[in-house]
N, C-alpha and C. Protein backbone atom coordinates (compact mmCIF):
# COMPACT_ATOMS: atom_id res chain seq x y z
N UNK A 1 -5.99 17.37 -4.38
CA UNK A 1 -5.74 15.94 -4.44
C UNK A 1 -6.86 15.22 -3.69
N UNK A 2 -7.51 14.00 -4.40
CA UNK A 2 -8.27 13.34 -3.71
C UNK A 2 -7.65 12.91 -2.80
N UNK A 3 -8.59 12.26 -1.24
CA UNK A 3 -8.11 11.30 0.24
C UNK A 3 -9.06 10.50 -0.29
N UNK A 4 -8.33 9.27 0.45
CA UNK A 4 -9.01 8.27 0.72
C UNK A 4 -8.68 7.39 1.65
N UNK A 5 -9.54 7.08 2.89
CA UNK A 5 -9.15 6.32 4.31
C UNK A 5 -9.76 5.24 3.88
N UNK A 6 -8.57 4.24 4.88
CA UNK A 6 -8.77 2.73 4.59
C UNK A 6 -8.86 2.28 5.89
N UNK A 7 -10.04 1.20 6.04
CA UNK A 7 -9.99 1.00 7.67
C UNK A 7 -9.27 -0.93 7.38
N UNK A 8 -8.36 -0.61 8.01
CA UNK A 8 -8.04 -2.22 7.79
C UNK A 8 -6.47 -2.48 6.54
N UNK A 9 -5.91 -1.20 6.46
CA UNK A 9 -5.34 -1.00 5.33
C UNK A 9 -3.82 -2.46 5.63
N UNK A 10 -3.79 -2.42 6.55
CA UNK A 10 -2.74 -3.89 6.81
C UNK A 10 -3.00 -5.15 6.14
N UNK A 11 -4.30 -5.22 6.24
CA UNK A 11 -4.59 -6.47 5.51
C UNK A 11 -4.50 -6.62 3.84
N UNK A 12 -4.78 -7.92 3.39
CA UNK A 12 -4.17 -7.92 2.40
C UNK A 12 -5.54 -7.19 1.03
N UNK A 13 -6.43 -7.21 1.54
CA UNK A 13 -7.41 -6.33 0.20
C UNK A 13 -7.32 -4.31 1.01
N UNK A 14 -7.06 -4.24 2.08
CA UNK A 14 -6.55 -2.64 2.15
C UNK A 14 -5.68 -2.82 1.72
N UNK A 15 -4.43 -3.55 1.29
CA UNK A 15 -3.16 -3.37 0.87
C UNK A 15 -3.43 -2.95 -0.68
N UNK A 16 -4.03 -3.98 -0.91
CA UNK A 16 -4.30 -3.74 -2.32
C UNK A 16 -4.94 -2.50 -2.87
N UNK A 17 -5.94 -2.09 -2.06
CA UNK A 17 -7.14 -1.01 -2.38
C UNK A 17 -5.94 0.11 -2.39
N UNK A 18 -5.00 -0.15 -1.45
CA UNK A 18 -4.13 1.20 -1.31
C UNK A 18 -3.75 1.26 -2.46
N UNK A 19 -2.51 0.19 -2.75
CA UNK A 19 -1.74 0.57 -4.13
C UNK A 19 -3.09 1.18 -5.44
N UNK A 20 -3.87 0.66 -5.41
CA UNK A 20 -4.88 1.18 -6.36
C UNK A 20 -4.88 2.50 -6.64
N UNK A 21 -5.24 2.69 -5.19
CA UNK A 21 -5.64 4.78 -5.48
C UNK A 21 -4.36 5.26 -5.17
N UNK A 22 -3.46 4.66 -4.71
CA UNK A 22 -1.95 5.16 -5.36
C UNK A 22 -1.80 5.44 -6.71
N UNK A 23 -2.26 4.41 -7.20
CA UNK A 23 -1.85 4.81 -8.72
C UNK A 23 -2.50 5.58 -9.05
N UNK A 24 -3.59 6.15 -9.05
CA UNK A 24 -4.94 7.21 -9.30
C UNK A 24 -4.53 8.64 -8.64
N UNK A 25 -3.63 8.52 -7.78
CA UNK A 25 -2.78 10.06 -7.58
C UNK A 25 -4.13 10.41 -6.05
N UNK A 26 -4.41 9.41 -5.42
CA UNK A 26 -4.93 9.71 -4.12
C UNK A 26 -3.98 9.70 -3.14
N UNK A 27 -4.41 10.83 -2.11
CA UNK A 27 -3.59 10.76 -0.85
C UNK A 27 -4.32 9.29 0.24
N UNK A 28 -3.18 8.45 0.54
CA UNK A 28 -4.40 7.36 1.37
C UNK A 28 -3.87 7.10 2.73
N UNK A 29 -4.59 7.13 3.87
CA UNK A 29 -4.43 6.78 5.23
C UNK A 29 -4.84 5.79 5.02
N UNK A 30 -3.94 4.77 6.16
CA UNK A 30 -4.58 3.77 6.25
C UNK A 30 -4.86 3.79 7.65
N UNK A 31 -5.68 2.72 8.25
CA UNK A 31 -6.18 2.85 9.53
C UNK A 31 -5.62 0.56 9.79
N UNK A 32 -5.23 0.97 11.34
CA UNK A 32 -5.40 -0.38 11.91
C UNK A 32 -5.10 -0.26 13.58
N UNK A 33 -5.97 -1.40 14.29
CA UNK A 33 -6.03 -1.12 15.58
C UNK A 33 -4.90 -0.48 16.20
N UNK A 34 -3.77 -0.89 15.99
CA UNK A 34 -2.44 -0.24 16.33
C UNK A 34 -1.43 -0.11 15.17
N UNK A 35 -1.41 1.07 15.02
CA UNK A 35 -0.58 0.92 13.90
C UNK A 35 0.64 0.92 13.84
N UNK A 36 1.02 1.50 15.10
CA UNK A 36 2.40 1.41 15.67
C UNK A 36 3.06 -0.42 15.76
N UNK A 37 2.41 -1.04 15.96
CA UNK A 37 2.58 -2.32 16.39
C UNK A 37 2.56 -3.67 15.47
N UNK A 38 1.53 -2.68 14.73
CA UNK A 38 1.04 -3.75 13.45
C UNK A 38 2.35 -4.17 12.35
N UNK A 39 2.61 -5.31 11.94
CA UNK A 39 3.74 -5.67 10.91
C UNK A 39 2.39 -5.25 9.49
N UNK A 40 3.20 -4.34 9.24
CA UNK A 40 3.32 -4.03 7.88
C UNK A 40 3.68 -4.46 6.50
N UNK A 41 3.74 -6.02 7.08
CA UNK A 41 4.06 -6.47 5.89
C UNK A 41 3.12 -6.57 4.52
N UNK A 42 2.26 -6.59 4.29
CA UNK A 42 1.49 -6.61 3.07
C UNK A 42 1.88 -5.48 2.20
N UNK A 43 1.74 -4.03 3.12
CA UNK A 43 2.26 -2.51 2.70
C UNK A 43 3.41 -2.67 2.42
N UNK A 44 4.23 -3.61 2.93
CA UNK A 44 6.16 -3.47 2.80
C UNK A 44 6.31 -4.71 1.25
N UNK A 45 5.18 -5.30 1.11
CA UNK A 45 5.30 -6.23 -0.02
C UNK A 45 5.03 -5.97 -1.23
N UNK A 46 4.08 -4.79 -1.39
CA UNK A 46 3.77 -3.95 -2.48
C UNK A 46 4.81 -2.93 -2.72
N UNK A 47 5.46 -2.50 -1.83
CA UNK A 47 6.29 -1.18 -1.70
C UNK A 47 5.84 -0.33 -2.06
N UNK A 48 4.63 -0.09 -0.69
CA UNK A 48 3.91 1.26 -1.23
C UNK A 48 3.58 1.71 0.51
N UNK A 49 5.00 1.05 1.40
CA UNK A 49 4.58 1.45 3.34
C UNK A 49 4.81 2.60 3.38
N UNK A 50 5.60 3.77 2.04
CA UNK A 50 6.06 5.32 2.80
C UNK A 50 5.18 5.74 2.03
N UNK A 51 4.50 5.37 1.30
CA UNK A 51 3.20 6.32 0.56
C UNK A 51 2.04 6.46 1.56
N UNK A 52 1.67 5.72 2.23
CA UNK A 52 0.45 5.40 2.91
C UNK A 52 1.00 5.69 4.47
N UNK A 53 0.23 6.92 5.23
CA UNK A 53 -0.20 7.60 6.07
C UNK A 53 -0.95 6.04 7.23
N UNK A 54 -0.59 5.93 7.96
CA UNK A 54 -0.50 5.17 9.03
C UNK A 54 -1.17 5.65 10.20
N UNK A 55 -2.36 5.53 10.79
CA UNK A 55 -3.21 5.63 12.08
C UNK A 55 -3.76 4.51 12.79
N UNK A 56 -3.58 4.68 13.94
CA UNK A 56 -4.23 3.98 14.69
C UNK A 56 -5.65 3.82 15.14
N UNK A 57 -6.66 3.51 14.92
CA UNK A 57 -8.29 3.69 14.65
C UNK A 57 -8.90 2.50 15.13
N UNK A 58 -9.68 2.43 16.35
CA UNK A 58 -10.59 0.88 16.40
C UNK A 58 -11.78 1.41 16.28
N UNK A 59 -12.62 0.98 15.17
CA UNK A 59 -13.92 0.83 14.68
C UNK A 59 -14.75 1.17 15.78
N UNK A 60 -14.51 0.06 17.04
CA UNK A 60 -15.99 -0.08 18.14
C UNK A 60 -15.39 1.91 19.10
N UNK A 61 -14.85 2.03 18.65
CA UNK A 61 -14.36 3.26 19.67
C UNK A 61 -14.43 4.92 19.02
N UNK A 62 -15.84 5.15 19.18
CA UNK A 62 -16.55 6.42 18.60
C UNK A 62 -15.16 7.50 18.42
N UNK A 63 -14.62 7.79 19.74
CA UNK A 63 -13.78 9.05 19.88
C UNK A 63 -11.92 8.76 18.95
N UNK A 64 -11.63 7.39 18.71
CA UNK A 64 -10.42 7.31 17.70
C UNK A 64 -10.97 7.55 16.17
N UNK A 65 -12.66 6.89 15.96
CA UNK A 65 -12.78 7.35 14.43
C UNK A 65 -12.97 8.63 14.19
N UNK A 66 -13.14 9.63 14.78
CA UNK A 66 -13.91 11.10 15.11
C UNK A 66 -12.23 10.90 14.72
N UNK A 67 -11.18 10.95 15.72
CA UNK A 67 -10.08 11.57 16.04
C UNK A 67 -9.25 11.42 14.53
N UNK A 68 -9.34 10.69 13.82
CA UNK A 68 -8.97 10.14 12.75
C UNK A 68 -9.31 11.14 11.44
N UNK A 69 -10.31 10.92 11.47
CA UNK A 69 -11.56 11.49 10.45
C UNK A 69 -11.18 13.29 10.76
N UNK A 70 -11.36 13.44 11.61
CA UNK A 70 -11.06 15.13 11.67
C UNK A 70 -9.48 15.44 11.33
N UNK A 71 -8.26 14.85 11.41
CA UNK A 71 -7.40 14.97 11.31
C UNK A 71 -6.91 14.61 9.72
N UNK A 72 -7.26 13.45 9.27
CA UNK A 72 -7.39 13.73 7.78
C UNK A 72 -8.05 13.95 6.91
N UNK A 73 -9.78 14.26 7.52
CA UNK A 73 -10.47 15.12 6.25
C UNK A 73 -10.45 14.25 4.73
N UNK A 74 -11.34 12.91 4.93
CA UNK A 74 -11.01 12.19 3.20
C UNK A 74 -12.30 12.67 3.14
């Protein structure tokens, strides 16, 4: 199965990009500064929040994208 990581997947064009390669039969993480914290609503508006793999990732912070990236391998 193809991956595909999304940095920003909360917002409303990762929301979208997600459902996309949803439909294309990709596995997709999404990434946002906290993901624990973040409202999910864009993901909860498509109804596609239990398809999409949820991490926490900040861009400026070398050792969360490493930590990310090694753990799901897109």
């Amino acid at each position: 199965m193809k991956k595909a990581l999304i940095c920003g997947a909360t917002g409303q064009d990762g929301a979208y990009l997600a459902r996309l390669l949803l439909s294309k039969d990709y596995e997709v993480c999404g990434t946002s500064r906290d993901a624990q914290m973040s409202p999910l609503r864009n993901l909860n508006q498509l109804g596609i929040r239990d398809d999409v793999q949820m991490k926490s990732m900040a861009l400026n912070d070398f050792r969360s994208v490493v930590q990310v990236i090694t753990k799901f391998a897109p």
